[in-house]
C-alpha atoms as a PDB file:
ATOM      1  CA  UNK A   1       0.000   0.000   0.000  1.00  0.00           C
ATOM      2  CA  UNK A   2       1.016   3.555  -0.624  1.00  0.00           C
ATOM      3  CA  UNK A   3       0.359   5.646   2.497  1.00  0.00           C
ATOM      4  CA  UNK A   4      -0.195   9.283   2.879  1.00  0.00           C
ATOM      5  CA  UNK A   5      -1.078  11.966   5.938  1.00  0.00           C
ATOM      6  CA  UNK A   6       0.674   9.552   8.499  1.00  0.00           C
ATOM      7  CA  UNK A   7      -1.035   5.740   7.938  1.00  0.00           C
ATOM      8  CA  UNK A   8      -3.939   6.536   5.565  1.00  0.00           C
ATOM      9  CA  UNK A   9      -3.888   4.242   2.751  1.00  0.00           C
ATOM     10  CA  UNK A  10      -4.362   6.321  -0.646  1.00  0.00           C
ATOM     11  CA  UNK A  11      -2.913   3.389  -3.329  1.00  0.00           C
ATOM     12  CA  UNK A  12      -3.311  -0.111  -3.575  1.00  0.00           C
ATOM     13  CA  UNK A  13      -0.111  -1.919  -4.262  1.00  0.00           C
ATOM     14  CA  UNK A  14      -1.793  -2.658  -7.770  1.00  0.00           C
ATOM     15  CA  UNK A  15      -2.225   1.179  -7.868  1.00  0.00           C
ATOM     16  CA  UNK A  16      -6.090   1.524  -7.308  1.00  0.00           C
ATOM     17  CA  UNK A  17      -6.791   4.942  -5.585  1.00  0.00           C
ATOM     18  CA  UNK A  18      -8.433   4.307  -2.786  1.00  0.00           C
ATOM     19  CA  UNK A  19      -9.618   7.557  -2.165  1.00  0.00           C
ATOM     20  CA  UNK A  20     -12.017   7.406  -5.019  1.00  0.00           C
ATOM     21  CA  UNK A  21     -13.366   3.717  -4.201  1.00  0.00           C
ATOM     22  CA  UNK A  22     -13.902   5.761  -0.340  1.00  0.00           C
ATOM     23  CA  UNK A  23     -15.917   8.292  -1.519  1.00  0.00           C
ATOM     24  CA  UNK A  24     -18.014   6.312  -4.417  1.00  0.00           C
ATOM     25  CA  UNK A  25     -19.063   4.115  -1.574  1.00  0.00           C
ATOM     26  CA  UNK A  26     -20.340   6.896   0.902  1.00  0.00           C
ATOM     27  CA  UNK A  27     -22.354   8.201  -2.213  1.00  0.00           C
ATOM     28  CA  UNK A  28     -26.124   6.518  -2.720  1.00  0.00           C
ATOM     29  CA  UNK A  29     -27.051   4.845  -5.565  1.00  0.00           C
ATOM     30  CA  UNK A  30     -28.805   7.735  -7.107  1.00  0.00           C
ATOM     31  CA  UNK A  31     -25.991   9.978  -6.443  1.00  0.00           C
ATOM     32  CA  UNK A  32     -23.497   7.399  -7.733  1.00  0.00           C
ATOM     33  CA  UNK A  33     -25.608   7.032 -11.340  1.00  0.00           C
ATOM     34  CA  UNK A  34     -25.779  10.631 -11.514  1.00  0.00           C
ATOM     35  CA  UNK A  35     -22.543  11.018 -11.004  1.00  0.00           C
ATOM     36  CA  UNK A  36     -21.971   9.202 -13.618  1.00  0.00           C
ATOM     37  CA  UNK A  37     -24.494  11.016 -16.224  1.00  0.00           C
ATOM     38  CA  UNK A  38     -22.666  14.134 -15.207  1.00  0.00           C
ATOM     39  CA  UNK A  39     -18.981  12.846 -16.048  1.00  0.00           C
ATOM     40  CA  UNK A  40     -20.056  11.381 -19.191  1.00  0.00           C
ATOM     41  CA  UNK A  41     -22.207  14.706 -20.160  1.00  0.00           C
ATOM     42  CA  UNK A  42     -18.290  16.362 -19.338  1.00  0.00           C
ATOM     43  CA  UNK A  43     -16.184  14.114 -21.396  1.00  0.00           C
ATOM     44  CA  UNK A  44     -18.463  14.182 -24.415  1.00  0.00           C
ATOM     45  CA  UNK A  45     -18.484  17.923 -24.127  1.00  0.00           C
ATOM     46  CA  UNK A  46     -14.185  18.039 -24.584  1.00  0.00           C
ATOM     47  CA  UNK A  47     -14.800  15.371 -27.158  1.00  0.00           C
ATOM     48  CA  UNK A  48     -16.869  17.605 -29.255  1.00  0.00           C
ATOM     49  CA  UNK A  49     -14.671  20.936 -28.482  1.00  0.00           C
ATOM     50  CA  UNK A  50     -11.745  19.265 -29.524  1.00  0.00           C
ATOM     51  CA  UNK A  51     -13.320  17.791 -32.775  1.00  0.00           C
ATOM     52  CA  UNK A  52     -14.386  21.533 -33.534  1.00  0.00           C
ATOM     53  CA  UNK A  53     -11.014  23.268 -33.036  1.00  0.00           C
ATOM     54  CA  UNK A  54     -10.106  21.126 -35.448  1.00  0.00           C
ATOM     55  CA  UNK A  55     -12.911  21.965 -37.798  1.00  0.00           C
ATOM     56  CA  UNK A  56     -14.287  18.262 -37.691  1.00  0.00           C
ATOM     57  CA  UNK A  57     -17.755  17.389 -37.619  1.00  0.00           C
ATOM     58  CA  UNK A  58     -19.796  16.251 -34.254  1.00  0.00           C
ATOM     59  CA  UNK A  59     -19.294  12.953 -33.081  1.00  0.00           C
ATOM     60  CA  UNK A  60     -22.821  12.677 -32.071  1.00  0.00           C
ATOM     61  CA  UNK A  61     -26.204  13.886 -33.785  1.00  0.00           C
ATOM     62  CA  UNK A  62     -29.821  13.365 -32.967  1.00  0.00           C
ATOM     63  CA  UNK A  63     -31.426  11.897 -29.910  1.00  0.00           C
ATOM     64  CA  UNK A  64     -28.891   8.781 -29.152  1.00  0.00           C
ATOM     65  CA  UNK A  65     -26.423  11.440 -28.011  1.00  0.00           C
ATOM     66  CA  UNK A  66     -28.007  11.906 -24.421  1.00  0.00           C
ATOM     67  CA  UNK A  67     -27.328   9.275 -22.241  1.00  0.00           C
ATOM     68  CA  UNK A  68     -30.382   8.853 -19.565  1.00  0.00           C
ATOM     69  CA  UNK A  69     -29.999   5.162 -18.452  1.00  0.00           C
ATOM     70  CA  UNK A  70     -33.408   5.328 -16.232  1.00  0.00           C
ATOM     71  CA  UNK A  71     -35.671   6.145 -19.571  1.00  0.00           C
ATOM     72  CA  UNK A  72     -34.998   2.659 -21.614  1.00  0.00           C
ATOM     73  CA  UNK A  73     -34.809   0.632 -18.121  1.00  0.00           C
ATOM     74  CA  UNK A  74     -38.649   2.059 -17.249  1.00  0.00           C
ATOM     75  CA  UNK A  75     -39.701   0.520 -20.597  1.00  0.00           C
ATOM     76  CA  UNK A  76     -38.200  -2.700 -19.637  1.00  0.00           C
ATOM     77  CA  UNK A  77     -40.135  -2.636 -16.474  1.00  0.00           C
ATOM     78  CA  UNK A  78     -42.733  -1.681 -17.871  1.00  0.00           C
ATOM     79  CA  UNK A  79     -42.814  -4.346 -20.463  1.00  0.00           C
ATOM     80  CA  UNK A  80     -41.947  -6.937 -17.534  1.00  0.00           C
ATOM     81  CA  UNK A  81     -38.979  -7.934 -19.247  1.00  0.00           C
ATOM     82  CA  UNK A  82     -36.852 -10.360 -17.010  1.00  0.00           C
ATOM     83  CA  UNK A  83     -33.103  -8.505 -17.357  1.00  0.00           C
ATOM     84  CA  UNK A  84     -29.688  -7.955 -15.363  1.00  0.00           C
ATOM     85  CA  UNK A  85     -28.115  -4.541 -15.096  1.00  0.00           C
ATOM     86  CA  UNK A  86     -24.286  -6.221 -16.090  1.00  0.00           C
ATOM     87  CA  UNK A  87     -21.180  -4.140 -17.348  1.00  0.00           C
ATOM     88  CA  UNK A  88     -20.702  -0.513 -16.077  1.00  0.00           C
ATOM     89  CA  UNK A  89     -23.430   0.516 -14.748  1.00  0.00           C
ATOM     90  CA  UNK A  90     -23.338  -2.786 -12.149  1.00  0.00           C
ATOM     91  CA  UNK A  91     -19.774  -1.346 -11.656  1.00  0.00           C
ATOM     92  CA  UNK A  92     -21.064   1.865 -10.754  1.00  0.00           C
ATOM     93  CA  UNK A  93     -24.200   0.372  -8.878  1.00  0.00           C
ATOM     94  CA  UNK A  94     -21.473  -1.751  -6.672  1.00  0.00           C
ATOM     95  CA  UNK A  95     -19.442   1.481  -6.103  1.00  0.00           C
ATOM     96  CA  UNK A  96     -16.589   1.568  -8.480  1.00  0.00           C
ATOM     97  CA  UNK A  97     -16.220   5.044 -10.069  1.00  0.00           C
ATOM     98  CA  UNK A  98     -15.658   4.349 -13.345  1.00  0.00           C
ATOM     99  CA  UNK A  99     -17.713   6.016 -16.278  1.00  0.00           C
ATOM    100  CA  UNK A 100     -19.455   4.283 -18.974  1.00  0.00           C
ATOM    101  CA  UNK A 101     -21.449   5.639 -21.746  1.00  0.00           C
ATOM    102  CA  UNK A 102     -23.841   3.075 -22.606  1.00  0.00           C
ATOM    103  CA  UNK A 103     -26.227   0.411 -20.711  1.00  0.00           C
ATOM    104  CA  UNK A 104     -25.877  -3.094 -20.557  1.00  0.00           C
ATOM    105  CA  UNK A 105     -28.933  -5.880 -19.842  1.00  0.00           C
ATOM    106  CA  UNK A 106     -28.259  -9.694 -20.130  1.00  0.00           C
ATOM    107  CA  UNK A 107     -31.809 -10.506 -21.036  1.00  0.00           C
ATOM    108  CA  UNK A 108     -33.658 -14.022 -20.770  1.00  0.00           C
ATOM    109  CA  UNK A 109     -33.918 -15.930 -24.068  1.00  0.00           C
ATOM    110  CA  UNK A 110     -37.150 -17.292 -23.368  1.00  0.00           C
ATOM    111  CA  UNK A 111     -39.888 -16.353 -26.628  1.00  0.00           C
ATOM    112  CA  UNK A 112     -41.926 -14.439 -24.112  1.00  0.00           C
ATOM    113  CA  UNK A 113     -39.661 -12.387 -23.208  1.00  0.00           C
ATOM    114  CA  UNK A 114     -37.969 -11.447 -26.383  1.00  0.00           C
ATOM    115  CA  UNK A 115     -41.143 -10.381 -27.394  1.00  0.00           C
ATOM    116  CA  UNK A 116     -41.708  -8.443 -24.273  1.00  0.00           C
ATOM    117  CA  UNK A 117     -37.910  -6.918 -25.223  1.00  0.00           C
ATOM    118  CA  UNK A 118     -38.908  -6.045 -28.488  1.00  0.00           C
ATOM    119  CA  UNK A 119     -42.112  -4.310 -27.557  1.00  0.00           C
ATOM    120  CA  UNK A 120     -40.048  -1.925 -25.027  1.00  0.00           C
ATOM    121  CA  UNK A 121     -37.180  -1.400 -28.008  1.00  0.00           C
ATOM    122  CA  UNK A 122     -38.587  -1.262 -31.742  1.00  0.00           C
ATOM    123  CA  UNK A 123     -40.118   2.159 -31.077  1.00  0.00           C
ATOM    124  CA  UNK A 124     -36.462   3.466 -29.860  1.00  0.00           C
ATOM    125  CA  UNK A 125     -35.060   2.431 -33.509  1.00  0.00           C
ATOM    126  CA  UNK A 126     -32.714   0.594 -32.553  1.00  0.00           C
ATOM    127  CA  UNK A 127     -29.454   0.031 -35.148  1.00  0.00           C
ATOM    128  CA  UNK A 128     -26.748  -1.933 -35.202  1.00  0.00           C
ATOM    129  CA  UNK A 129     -23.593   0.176 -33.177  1.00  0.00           C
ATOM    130  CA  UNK A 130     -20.795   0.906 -35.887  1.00  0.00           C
ATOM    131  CA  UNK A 131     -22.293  -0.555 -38.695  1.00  0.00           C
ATOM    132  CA  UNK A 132     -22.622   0.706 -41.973  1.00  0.00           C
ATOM    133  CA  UNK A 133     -25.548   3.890 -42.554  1.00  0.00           C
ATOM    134  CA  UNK A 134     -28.361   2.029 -44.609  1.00  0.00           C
ATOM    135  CA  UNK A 135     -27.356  -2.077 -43.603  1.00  0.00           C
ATOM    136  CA  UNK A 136     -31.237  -3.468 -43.214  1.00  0.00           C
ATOM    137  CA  UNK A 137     -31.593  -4.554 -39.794  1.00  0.00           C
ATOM    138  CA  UNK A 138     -34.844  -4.854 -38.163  1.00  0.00           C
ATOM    139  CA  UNK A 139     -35.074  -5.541 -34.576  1.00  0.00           C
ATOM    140  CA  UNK A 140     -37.964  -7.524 -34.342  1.00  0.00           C
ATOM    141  CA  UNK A 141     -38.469 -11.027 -32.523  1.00  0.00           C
ATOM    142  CA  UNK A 142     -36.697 -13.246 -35.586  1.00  0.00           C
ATOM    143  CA  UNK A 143     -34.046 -11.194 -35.611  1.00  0.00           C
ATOM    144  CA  UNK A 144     -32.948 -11.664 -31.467  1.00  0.00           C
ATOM    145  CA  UNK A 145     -34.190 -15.129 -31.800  1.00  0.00           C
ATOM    146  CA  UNK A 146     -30.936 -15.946 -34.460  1.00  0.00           C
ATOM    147  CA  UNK A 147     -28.933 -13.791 -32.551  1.00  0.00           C
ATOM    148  CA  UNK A 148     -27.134 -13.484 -29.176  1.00  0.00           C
ATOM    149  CA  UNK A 149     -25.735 -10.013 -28.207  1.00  0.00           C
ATOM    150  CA  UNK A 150     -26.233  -6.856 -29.705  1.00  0.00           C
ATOM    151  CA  UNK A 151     -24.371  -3.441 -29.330  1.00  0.00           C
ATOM    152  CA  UNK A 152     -27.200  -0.689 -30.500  1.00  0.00           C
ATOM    153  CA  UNK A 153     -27.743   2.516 -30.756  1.00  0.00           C
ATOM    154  CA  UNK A 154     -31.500   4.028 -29.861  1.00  0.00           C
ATOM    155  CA  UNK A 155     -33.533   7.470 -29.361  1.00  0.00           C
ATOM    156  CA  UNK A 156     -32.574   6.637 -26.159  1.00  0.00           C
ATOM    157  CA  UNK A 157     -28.734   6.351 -26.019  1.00  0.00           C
ATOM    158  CA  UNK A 158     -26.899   2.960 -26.589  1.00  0.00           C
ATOM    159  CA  UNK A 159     -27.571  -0.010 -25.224  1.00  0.00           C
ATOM    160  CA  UNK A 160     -25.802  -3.778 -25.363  1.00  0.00           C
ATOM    161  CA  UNK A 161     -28.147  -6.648 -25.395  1.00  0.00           C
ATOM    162  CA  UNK A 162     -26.226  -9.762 -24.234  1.00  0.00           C
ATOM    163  CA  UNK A 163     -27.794 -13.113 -23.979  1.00  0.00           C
ATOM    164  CA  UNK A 164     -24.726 -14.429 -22.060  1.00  0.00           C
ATOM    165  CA  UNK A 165     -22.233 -12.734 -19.798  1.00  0.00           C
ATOM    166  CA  UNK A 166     -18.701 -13.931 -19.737  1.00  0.00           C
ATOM    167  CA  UNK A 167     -17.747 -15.724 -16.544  1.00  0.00           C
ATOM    168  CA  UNK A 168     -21.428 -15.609 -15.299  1.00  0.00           C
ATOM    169  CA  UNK A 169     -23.477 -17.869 -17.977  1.00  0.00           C
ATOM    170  CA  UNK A 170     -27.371 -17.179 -19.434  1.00  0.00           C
ATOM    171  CA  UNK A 171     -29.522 -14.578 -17.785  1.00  0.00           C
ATOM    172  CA  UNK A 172     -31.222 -17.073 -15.552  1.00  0.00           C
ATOM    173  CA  UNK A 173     -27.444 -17.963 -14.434  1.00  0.00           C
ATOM    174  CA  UNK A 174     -26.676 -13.816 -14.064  1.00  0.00           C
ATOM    175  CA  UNK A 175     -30.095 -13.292 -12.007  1.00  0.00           C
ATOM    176  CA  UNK A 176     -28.792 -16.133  -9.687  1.00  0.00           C
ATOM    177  CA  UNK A 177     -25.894 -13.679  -9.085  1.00  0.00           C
ATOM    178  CA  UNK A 178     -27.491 -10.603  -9.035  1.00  0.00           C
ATOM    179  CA  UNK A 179     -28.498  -8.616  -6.083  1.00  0.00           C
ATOM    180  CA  UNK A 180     -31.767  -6.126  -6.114  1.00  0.00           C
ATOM    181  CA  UNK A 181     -31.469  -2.575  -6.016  1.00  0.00           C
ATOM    182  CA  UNK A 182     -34.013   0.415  -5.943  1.00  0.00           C
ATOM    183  CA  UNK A 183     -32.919   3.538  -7.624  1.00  0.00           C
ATOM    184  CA  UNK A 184     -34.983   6.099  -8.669  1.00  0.00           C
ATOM    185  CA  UNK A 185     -38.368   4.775  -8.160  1.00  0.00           C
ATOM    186  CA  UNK A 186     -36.957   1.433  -9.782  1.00  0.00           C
ATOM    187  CA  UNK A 187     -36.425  -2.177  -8.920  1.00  0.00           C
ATOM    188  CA  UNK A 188     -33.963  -4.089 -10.547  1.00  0.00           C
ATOM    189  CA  UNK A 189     -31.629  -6.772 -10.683  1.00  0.00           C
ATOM    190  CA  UNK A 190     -27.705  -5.824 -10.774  1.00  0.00           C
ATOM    191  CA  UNK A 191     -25.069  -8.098 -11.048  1.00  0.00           C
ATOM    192  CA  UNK A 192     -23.246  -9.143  -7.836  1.00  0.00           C
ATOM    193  CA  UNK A 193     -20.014  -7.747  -6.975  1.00  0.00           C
ATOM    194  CA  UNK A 194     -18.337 -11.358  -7.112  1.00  0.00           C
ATOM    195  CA  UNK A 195     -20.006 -11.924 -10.531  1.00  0.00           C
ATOM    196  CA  UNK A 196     -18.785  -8.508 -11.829  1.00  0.00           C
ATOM    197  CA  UNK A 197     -15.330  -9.889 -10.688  1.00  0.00           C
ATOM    198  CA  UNK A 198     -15.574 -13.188 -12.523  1.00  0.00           C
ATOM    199  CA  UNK A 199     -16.956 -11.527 -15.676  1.00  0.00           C
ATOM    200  CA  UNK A 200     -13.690  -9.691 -16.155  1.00  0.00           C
ATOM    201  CA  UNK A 201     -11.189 -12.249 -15.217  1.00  0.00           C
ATOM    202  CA  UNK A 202     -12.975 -14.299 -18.044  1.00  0.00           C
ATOM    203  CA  UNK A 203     -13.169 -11.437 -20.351  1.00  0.00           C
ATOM    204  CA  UNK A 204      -9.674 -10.556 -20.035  1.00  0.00           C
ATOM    205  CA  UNK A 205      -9.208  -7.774 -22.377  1.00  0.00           C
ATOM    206  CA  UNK A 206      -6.699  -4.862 -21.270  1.00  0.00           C
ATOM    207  CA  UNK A 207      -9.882  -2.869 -20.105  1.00  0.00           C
ATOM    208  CA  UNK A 208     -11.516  -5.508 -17.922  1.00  0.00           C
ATOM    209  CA  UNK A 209      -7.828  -6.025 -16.470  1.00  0.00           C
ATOM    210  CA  UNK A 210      -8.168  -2.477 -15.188  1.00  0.00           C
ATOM    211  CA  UNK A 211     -11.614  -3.085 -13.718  1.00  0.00           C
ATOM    212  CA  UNK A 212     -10.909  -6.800 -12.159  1.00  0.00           C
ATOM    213  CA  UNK A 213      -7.929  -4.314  -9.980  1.00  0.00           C
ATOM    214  CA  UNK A 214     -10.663  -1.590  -9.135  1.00  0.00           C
ATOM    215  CA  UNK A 215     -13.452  -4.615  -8.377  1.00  0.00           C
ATOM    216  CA  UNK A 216     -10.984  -6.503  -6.377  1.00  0.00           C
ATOM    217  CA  UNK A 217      -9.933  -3.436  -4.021  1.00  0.00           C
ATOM    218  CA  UNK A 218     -13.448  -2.880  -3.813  1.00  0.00           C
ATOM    219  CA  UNK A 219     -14.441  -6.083  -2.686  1.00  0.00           C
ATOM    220  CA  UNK A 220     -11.774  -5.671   0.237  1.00  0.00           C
ATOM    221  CA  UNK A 221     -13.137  -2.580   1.279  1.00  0.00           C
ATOM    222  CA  UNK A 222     -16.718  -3.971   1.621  1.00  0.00           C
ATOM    223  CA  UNK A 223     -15.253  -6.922   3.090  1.00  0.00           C
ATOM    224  CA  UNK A 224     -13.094  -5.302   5.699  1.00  0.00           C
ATOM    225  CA  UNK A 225     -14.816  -4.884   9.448  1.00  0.00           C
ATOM    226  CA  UNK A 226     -15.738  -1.612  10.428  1.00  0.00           C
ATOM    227  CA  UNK A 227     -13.615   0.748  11.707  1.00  0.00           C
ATOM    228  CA  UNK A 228     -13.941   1.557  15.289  1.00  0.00           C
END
């Protein structure tokens, strides 16, 4: 550990600043989402600046460029689809303070609920992330049925669809290892802290490295007994 002001830890030995993990934990869950909305509203707003000092065009046009994780999970609720909250936002949820841009739902494969999925996300248009303007995609029932994941983009901001989670299984494996959290009038499912940490170590891309050392200092803090 690196210590400052006398014994206070600040760094892990794998360099995890344990200041941040500190405060992210003392925050709610509402303030730790928000949080979040507000960083990402910040770093798109550099993004943008820089691309127009250099006389470039925006990044982002049209509705998909907010990024308001609460509107697309009310239609999900409100179309009783059975869904985890996985990826960053379960980071955040757990109390890491990392910022993601997008939200991420390992959904049951069932044919009742894909339809029930379908019916919250056709009227968002949702298109295929990255992919060419004008490829024919049509996100109707067929269409998740012969699929698996999906990275999209909707009037709503973007959204991955994954049918499995690395490390963690199906949905009905994830929901096993999910815990329930109410946020904003909401209750959902969000993946465990454990099964966060087992979803990067089988991952294992440079990224999810970074997170698995954030997670794992995280789990030591929660884990540790209370001081005093």
């Amino acid at each position: 550990m690196i210590k400052f002001y006398g014994d206070y830890e600040v760094y892990s030995e794998s360099g995890v600043d344990l200041t941040l993990l500190r405060e992210n934990l003392r925050r709610s869950l509402e303030e730790r989402w928000e949080y979040n909305l507000r960083a990402v509203e910040l770093a798109r707003a550099f993004e943008e600046a820089g691309r127009m000092s250099r006389a470039l065009p925006p990044q982002r046009e049209g509705p998909s460029d907010t990024f308001d994780s609460t509107a697309p999970l009310r239609r999900l609720l409100d179309n009783r689809v059975a869904f985890v909250v996985v990826g960053g936002l379960a980071m955040t949820t757990q109390g890491c303070p990392n910022i993601t841009q997008e939200l991420a739902l390992c959904y049951r494969r069932t044919a009742e609920n894909i339809a029930a999925l379908v019916a919250a996300f056709a009227p968002l248009h949702p298109y295929l992330r990255g992919a060419p303007p004008g490829l024919p995609f049509k996100f109707d029932a067929p269409t998740v049925q012969a699929g698996l994941n999906f990275t999209l983009t909707t009037d709503l901001g973007d959204v991955d669809l994954l049918g499995e989670v690395s490390g963690v299984g199906t949905a009905d494996q994830a929901i096993a290892q999910s815990e329930e959290r109410t946020l904003f009038g909401m209750t959902l499912r969000v993946l465990s802290l454990d099964a966060l940490i087992a979803s990067k170590k089988a991952a294992g891309r440079l990224k999810d490295r970074n997170h698995l050392l954030e997670l794992e200092e995280l789990k030591k803090l929660k884990d540790a007994p209370p001081e005093g």
